[in-house]
Structure formats: C-alpha cells, structure tokens
C-alpha atoms as a PDB file:
ATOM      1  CA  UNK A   1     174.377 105.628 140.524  1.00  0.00           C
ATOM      2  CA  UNK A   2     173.535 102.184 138.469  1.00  0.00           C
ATOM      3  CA  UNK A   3     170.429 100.757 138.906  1.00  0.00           C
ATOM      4  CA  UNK A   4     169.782  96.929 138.121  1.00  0.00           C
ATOM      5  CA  UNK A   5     166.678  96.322 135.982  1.00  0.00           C
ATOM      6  CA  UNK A   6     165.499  92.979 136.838  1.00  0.00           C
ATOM      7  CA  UNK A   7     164.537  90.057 133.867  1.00  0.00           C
ATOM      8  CA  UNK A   8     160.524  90.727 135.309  1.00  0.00           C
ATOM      9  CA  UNK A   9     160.654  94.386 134.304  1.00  0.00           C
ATOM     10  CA  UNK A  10     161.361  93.714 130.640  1.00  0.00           C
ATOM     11  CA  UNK A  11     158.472  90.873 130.658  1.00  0.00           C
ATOM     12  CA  UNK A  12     156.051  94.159 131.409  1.00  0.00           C
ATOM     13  CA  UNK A  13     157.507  95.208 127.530  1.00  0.00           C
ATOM     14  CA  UNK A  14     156.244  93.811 124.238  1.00  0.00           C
ATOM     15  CA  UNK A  15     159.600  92.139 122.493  1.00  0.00           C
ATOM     16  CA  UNK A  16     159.535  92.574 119.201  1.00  0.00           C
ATOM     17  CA  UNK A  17     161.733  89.520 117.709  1.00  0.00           C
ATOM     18  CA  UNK A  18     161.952  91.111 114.249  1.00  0.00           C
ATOM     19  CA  UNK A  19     160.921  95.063 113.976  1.00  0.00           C
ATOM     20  CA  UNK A  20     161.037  94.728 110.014  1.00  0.00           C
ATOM     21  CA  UNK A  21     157.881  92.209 110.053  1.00  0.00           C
ATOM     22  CA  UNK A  22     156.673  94.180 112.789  1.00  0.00           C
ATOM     23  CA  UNK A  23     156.234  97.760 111.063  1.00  0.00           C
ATOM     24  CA  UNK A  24     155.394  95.632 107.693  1.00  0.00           C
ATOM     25  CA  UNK A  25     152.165  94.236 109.562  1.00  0.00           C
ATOM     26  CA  UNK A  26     151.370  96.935 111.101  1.00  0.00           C
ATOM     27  CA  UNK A  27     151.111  99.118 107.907  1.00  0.00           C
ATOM     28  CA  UNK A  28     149.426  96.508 106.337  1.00  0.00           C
ATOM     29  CA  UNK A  29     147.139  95.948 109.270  1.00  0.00           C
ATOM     30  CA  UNK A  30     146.269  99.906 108.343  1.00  0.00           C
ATOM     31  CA  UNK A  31     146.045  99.686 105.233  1.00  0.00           C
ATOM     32  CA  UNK A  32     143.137  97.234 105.023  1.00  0.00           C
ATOM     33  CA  UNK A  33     141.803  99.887 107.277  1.00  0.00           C
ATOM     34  CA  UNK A  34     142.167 102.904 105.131  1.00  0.00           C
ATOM     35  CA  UNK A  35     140.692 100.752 102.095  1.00  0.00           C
ATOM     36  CA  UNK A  36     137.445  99.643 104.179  1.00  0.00           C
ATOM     37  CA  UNK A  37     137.181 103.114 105.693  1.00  0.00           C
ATOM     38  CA  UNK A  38     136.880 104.997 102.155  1.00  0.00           C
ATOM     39  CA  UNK A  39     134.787 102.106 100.731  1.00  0.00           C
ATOM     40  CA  UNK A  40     132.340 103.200 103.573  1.00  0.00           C
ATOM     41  CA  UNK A  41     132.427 106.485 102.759  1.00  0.00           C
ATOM     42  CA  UNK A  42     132.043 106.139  99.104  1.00  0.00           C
ATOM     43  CA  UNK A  43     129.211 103.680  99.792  1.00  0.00           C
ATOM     44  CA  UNK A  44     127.332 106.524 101.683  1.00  0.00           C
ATOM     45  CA  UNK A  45     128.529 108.652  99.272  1.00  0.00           C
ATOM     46  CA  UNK A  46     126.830 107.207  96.547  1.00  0.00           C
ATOM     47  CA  UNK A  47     123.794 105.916  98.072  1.00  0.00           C
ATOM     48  CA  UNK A  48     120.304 106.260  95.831  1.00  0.00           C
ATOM     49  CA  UNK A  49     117.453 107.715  98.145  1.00  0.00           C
ATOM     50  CA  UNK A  50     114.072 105.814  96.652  1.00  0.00           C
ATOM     51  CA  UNK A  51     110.468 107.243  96.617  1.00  0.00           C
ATOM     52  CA  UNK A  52     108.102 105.983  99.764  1.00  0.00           C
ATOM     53  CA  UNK A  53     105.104 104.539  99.763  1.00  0.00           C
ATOM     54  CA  UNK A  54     103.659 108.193 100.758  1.00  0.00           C
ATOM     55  CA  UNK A  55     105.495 110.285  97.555  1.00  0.00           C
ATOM     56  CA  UNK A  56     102.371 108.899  95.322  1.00  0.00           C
ATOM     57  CA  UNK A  57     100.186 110.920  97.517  1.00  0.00           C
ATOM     58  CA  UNK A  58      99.429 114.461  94.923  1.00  0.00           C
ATOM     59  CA  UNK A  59      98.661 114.852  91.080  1.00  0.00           C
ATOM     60  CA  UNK A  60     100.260 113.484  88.180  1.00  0.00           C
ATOM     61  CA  UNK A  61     100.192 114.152  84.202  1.00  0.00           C
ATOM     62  CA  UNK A  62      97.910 111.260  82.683  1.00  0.00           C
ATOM     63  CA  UNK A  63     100.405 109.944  79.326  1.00  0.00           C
ATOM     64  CA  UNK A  64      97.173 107.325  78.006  1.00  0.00           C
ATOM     65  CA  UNK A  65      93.987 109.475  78.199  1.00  0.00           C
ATOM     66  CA  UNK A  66      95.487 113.049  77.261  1.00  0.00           C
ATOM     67  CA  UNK A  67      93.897 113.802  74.416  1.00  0.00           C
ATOM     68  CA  UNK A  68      93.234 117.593  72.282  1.00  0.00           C
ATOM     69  CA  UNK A  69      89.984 118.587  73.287  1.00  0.00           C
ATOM     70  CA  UNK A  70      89.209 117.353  77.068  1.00  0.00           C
ATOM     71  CA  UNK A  71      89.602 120.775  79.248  1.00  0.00           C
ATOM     72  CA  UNK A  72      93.765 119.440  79.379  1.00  0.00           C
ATOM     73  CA  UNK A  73      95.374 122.712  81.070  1.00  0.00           C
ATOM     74  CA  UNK A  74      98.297 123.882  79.754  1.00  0.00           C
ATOM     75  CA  UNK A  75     101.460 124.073  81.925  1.00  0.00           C
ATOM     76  CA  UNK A  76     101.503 122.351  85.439  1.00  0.00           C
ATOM     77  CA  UNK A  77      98.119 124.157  86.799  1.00  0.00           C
ATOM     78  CA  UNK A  78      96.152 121.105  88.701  1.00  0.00           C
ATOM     79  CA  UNK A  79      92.325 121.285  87.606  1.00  0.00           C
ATOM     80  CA  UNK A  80      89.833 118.786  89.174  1.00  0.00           C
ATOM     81  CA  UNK A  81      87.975 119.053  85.820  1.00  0.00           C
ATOM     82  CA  UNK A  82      91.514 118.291  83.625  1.00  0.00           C
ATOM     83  CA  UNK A  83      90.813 114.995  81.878  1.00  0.00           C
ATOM     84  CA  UNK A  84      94.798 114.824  81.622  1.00  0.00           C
ATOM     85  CA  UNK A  85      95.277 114.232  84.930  1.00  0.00           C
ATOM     86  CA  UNK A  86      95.385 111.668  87.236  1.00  0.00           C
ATOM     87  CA  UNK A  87      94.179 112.164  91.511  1.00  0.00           C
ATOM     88  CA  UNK A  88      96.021 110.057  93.719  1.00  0.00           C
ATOM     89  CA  UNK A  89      94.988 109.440  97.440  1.00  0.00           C
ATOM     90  CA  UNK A  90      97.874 107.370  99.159  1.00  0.00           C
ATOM     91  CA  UNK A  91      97.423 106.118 102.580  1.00  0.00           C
ATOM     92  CA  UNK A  92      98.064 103.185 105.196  1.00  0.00           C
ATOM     93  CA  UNK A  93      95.812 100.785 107.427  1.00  0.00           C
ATOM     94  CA  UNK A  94      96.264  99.101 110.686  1.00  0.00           C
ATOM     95  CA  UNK A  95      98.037  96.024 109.264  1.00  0.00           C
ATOM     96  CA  UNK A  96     100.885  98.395 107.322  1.00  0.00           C
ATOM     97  CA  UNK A  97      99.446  97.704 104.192  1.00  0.00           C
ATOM     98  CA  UNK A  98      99.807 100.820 101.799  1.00  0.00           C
ATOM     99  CA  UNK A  99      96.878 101.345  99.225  1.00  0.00           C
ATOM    100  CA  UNK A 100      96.761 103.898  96.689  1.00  0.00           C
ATOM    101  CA  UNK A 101      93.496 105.016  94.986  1.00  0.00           C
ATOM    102  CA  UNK A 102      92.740 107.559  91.874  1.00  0.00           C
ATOM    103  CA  UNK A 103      90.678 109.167  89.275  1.00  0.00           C
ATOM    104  CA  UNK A 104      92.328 108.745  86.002  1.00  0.00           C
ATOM    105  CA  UNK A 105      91.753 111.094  83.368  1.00  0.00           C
ATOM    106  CA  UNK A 106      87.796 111.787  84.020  1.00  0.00           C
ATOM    107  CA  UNK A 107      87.257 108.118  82.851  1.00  0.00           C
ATOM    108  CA  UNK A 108      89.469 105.344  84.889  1.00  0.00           C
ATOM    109  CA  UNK A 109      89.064 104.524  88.632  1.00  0.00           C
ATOM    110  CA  UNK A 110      92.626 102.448  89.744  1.00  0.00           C
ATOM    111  CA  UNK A 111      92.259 100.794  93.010  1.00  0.00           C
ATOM    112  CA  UNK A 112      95.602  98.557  94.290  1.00  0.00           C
ATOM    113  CA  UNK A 113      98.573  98.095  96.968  1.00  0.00           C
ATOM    114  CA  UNK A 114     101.478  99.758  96.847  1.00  0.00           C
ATOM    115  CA  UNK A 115     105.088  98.457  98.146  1.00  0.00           C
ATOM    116  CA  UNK A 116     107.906 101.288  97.762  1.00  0.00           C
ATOM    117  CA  UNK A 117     107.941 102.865  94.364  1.00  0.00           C
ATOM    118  CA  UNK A 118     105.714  99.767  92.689  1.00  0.00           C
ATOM    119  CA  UNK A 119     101.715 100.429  92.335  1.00  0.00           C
ATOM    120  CA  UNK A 120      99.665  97.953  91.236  1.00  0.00           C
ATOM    121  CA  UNK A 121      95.968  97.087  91.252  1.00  0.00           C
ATOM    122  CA  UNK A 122      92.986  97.511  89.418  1.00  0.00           C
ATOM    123  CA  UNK A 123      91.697 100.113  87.110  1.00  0.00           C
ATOM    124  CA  UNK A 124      87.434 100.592  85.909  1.00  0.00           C
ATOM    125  CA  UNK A 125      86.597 102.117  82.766  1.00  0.00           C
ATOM    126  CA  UNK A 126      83.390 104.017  83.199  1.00  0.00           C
ATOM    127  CA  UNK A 127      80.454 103.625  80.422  1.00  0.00           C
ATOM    128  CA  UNK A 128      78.036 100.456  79.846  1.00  0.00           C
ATOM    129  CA  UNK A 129      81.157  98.518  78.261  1.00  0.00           C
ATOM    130  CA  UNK A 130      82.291  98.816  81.847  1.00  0.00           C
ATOM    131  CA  UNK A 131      85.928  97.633  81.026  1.00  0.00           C
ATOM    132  CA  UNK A 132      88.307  96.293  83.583  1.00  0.00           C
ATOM    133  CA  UNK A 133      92.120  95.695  83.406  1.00  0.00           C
ATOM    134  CA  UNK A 134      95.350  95.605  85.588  1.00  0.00           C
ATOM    135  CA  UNK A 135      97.903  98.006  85.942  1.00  0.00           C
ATOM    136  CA  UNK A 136     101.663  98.837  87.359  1.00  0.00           C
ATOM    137  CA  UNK A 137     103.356 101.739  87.710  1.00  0.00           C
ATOM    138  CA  UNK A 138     106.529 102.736  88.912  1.00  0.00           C
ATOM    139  CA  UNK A 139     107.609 105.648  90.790  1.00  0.00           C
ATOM    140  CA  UNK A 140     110.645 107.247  90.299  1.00  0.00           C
ATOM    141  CA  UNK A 141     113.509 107.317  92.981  1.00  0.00           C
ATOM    142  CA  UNK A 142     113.236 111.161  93.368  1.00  0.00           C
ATOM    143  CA  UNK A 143     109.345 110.546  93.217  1.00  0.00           C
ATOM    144  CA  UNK A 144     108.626 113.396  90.355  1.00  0.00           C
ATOM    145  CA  UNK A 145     107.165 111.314  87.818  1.00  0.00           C
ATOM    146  CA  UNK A 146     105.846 107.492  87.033  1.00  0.00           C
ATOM    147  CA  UNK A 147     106.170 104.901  84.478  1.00  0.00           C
ATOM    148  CA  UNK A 148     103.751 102.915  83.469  1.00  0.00           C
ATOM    149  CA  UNK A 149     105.141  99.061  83.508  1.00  0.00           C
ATOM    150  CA  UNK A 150     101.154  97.613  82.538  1.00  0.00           C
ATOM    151  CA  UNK A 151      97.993  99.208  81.883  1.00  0.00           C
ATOM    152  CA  UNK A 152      96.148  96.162  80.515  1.00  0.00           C
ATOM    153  CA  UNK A 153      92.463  95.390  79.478  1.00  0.00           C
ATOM    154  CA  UNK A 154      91.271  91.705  80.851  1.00  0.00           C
ATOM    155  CA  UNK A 155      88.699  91.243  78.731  1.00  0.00           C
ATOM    156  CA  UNK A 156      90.525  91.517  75.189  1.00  0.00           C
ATOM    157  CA  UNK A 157      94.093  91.418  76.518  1.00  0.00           C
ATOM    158  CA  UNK A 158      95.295  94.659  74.596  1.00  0.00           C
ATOM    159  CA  UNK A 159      97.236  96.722  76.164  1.00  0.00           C
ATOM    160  CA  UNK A 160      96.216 100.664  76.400  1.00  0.00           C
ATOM    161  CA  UNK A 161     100.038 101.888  77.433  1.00  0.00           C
ATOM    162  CA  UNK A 162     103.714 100.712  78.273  1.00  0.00           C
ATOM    163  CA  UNK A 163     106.965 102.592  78.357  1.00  0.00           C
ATOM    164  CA  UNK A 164     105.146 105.821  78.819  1.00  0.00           C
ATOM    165  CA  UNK A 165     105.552 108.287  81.826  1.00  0.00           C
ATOM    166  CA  UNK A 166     103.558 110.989  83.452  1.00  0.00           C
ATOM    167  CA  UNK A 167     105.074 113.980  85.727  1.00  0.00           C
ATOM    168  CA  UNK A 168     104.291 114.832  89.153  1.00  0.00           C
ATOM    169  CA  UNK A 169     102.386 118.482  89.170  1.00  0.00           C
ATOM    170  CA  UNK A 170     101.738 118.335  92.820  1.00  0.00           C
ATOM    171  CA  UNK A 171     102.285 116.916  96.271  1.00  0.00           C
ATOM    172  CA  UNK A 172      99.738 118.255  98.179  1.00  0.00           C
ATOM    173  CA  UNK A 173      97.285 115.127  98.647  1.00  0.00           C
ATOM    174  CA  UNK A 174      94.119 115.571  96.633  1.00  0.00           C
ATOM    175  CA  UNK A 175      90.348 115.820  98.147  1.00  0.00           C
ATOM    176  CA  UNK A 176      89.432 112.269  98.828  1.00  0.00           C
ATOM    177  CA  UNK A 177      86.212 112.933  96.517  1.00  0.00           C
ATOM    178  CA  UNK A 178      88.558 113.948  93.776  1.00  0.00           C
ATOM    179  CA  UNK A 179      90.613 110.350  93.629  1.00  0.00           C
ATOM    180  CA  UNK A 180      87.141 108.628  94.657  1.00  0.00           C
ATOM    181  CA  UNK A 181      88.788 107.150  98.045  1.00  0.00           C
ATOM    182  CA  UNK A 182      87.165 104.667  99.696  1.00  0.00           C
ATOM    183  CA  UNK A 183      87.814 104.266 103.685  1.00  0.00           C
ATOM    184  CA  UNK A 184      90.228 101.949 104.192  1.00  0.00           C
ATOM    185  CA  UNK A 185      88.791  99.748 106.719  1.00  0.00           C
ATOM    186  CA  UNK A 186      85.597  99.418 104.247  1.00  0.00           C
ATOM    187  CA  UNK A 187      87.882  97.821 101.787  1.00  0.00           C
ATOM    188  CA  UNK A 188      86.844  93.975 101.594  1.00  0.00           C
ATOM    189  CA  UNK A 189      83.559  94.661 103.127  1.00  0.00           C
ATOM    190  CA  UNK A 190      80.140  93.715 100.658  1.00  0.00           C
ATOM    191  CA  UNK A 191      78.493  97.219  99.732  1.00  0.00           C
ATOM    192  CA  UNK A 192      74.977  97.589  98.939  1.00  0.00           C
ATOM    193  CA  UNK A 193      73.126 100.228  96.475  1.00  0.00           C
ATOM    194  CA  UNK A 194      70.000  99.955  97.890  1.00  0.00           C
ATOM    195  CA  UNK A 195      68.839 103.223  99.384  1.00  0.00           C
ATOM    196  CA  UNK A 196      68.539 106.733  98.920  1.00  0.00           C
ATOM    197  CA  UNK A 197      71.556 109.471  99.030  1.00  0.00           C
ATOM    198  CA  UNK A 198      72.514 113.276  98.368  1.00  0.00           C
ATOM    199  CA  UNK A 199      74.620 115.640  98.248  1.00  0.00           C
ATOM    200  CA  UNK A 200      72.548 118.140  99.268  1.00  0.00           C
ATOM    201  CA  UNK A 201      71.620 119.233  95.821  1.00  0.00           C
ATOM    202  CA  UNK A 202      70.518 116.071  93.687  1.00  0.00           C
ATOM    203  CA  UNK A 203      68.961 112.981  95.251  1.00  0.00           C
ATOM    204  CA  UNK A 204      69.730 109.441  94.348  1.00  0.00           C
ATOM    205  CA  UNK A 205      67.856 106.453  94.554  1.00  0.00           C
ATOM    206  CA  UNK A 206      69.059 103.110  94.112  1.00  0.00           C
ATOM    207  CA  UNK A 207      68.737  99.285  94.570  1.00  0.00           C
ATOM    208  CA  UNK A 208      70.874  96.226  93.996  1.00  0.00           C
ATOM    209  CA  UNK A 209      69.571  94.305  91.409  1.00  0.00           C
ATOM    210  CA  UNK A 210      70.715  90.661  89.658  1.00  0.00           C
ATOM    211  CA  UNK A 211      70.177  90.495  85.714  1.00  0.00           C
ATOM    212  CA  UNK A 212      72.542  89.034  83.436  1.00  0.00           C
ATOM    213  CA  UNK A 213      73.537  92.499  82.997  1.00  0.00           C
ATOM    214  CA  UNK A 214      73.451  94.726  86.075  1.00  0.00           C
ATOM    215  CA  UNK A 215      74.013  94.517  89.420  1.00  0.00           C
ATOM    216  CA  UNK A 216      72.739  98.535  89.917  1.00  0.00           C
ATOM    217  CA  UNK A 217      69.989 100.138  88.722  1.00  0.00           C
ATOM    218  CA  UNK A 218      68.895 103.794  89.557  1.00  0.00           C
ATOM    219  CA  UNK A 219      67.750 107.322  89.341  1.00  0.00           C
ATOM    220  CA  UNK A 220      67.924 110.783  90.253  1.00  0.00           C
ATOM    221  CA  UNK A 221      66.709 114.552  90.007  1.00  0.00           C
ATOM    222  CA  UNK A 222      68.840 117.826  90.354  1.00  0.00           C
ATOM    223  CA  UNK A 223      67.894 121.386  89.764  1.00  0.00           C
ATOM    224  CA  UNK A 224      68.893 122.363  86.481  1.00  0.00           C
ATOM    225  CA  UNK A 225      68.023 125.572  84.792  1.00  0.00           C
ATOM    226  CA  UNK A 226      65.163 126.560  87.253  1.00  0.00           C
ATOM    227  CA  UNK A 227      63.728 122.965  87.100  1.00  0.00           C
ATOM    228  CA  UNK A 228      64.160 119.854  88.368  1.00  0.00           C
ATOM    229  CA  UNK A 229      66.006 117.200  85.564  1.00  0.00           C
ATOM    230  CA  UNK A 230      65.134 113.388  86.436  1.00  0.00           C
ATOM    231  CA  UNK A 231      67.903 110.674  84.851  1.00  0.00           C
ATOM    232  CA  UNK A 232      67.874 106.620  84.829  1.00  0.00           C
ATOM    233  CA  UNK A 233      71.439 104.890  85.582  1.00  0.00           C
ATOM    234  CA  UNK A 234      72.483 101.329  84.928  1.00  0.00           C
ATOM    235  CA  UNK A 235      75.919 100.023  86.180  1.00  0.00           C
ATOM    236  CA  UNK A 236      77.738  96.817  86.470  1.00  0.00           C
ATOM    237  CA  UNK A 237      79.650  96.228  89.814  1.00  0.00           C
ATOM    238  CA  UNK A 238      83.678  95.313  90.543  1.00  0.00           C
ATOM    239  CA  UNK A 239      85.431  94.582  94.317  1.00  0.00           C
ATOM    240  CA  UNK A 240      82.516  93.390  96.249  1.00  0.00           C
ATOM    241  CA  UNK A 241      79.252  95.921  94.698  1.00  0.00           C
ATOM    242  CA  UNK A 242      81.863  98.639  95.891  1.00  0.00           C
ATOM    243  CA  UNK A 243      83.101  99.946  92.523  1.00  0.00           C
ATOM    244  CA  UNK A 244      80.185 100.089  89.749  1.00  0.00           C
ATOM    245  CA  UNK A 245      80.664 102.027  86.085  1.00  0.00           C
ATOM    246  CA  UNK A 246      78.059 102.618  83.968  1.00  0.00           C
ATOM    247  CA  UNK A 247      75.985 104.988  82.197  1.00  0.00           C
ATOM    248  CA  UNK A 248      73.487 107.736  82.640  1.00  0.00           C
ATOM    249  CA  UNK A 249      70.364 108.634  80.814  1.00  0.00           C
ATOM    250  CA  UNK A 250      69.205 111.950  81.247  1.00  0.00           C
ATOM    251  CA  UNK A 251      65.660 113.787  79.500  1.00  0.00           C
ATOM    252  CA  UNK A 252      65.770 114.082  75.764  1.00  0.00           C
ATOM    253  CA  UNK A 253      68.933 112.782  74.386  1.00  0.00           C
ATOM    254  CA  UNK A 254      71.521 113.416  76.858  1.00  0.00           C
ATOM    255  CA  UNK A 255      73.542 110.757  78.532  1.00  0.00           C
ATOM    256  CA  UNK A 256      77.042 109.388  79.127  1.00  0.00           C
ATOM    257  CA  UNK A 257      79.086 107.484  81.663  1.00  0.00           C
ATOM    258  CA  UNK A 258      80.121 107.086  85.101  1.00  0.00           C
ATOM    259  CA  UNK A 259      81.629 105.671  87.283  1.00  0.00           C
ATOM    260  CA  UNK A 260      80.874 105.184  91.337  1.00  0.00           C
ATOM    261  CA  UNK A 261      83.076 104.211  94.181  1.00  0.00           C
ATOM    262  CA  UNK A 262      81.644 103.334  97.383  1.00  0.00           C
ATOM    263  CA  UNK A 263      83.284 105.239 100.394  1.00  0.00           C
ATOM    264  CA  UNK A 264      81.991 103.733 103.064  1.00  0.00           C
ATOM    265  CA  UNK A 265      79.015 101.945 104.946  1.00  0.00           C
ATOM    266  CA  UNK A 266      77.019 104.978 105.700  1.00  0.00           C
ATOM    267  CA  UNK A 267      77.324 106.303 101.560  1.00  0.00           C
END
C-alpha cells in the first residue's frame, strides 16, 4: 500500500539546494572550532602563575649588606641575629592596601606598598648619618627569590644595588619584632617619644625634642654583668616621628647605631 506524502511534510525537512557547499561549510564551520578549542587549551596550558601580594611574607638572603664577618650563617638556616638576612612582615588593611615591612641586614628598616610581585617604599639606615633612600624589588613569579630593581640613597643619589637578587630561605612569616612592624592602622598617624617604656628588662626614657639636629633624645639602663649600665641616644625621625635611626652612647667607649620603629600608640 502507497502512501501520498503531502508538499507540507517535506517543508518540516531542511532542503539542502547544493550538499557539496553544504558539507564544505559545515567542516569549515568545525574547523574554526577545533582551532579556537586547542588555542584554549594551549592558552591554559601555558599560563604563568605570578607571586601574591602575601608570598613576600618569610625570610630572604640580603645580596647588598652580606658581608665576611657579620654572624652570616652558612646554608639556608634563618638566624634573627644573621646580618645577611632580610625579615619581611607582609600584611593587608581595611582599604586592600598591601604593605610590606622589614629589617634589612641588622642595619636598614624598608617600609612601602606592595602591588603583586612589585615592593616599593622606603628604606632607614641606622647610625647618626641617619641615611634615607628608595627602593623596588621584584618578586619572582614562583615567589623563591627577589630582584632588586632600586635601592637608592636620596641624599647623594648613589645607588647601593641593582641587578642583584636574594633567595627566599623561608615562608613562615617572621616575629613582627624581628621585621620591626608597625600596626597597620597606626600608619599615617603622628607618633610621639615622649615617655617612658620597657621591655621588662631595660627601661627607656625619652622626649621629642626640635634642634637643627634631632627630633629624639634619650636614655636608658639595663642589667649588665651584675650592674646596672646607663646609655644616652640621639636620633633623627622619618614617616611622621614614627621611624627614628640614630646612635647610642653607652659608659666608657662603647656605642653604635640604631634604629627604632614605632608600633603603635601605646609603644
């Protein structure tokens, strides 16, 4: 038995007027496909993972004040008294902003913002010549190690480093005493010196003071040898009285420099 397919059935079919342009569309139609789908994959593929804001947190080799001579450990043992190393405190505050803040070698304090592997800020010299510069350093993508981009003095304009690098020894964050951290929400504030403060074994006293000089003057006794050891300190001030190098004179002929770093409005 015949059945009659009416003209409206075949209007329910795609007609295909020519099936050679047909099937050559088509493959081309897939083969733009094929090209962008690889291209994705290769893309992801390939993709470089960078460093955040957070991989400075930890300890890293110092490259400009290593020097024979300063306690410099051998090997990658971290040593809060290794002059070769550098104490990096890396942290965040309410606005998003990302600072990073160190002790450099036993003789630099570096105070700036960071924005992904780029560091840059501030560094203090401690001693009465109380130098000052600017710095940058880069972190690398994998976040093991640093290069320094500018480590520059701004009062003579010579530069202490460039094209050097310095390897990451560890990630643990450092004690905020060790990378002289100051509280965040401090930062930007006016700090004074005036008062007295300890540390449970030596007593400070100090006071703001205005000379052409100075900005800090002060002194303080510790127990040294069975006795008590008294000491003068003098010290200019950066970043609102909150950072201030300088020197110390202790009895008889012993002195040398420091440097102090506010940490917040109670110290």
């Amino acid at each position: 038995m015949k059945q009659k397919i009416s003209k409206d059935t075949f209007a329910s079919f795609p007609i295909v007027d020519n099936p050679t342009n047909f099937i050559k569309t088509s493959l081309l139609t897939m083969s733009k496909f094929l090209v962008a789908l690889f291209s994705l994959l290769a893309l992801t593929a390939t993709r470089t993972v960078y460093a955040a804001e957070s991989d400075w947190n930890g300890v890293f080799k110092d490259p400009i004040f290593s020097f024979s001579g300063c306690n410099e450990n051998s090997g990658t043992t971290v040593a809060t008294n290794d002059c070769s190393q550098m104490f990096v405190c890396a942290s965040q505050n309410s606005d998003g902003i990302w600072y990073g803040q160190a002790r450099m070698g036993n003789i630099a304090y570096l105070r700036g913002t960071i924005s992904g592997q780029i560091w840059t800020g501030n560094y203090y010299f401690a001693g009465m010549e109380s130098k000052m510069g600017v710095f940058s350093f880069k972190l690398s993508s994998d976040g093991n190690s640093y290069t320094i981009e500018n480590f520059m003095d701004s009062s003579v304009k010579g530069s202490y480093g460039t094209d050097m690098s310095g390897t990451k020894l560890s990630s643990t964050p450092p004690n905020e005493k060790d990378c002289f951290k100051t509280d965040l929400d401090y930062i930007g504030t006016t700090h004074s010196w005036t008062g007295s403060f300890t540390n449970g074994l030596t007593m400070y006293v100090m006071d703001d003071v205005s000379t052409p000089a100075f900005c800090r003057q002060g002194s303080y006794v510790y127990s040294y040898e069975g006795g008590p050891q008294s000491s003068s300190e003098l010290g200019t001030c950066y970043d609102n009285n909150q950072v201030s190098p300088g020197q110390y004179f202790e009895s008889g002929t012993s002195q040398g420099n420091a440097c102090i770093s506010s940490f917040s409005c109670s110290s």
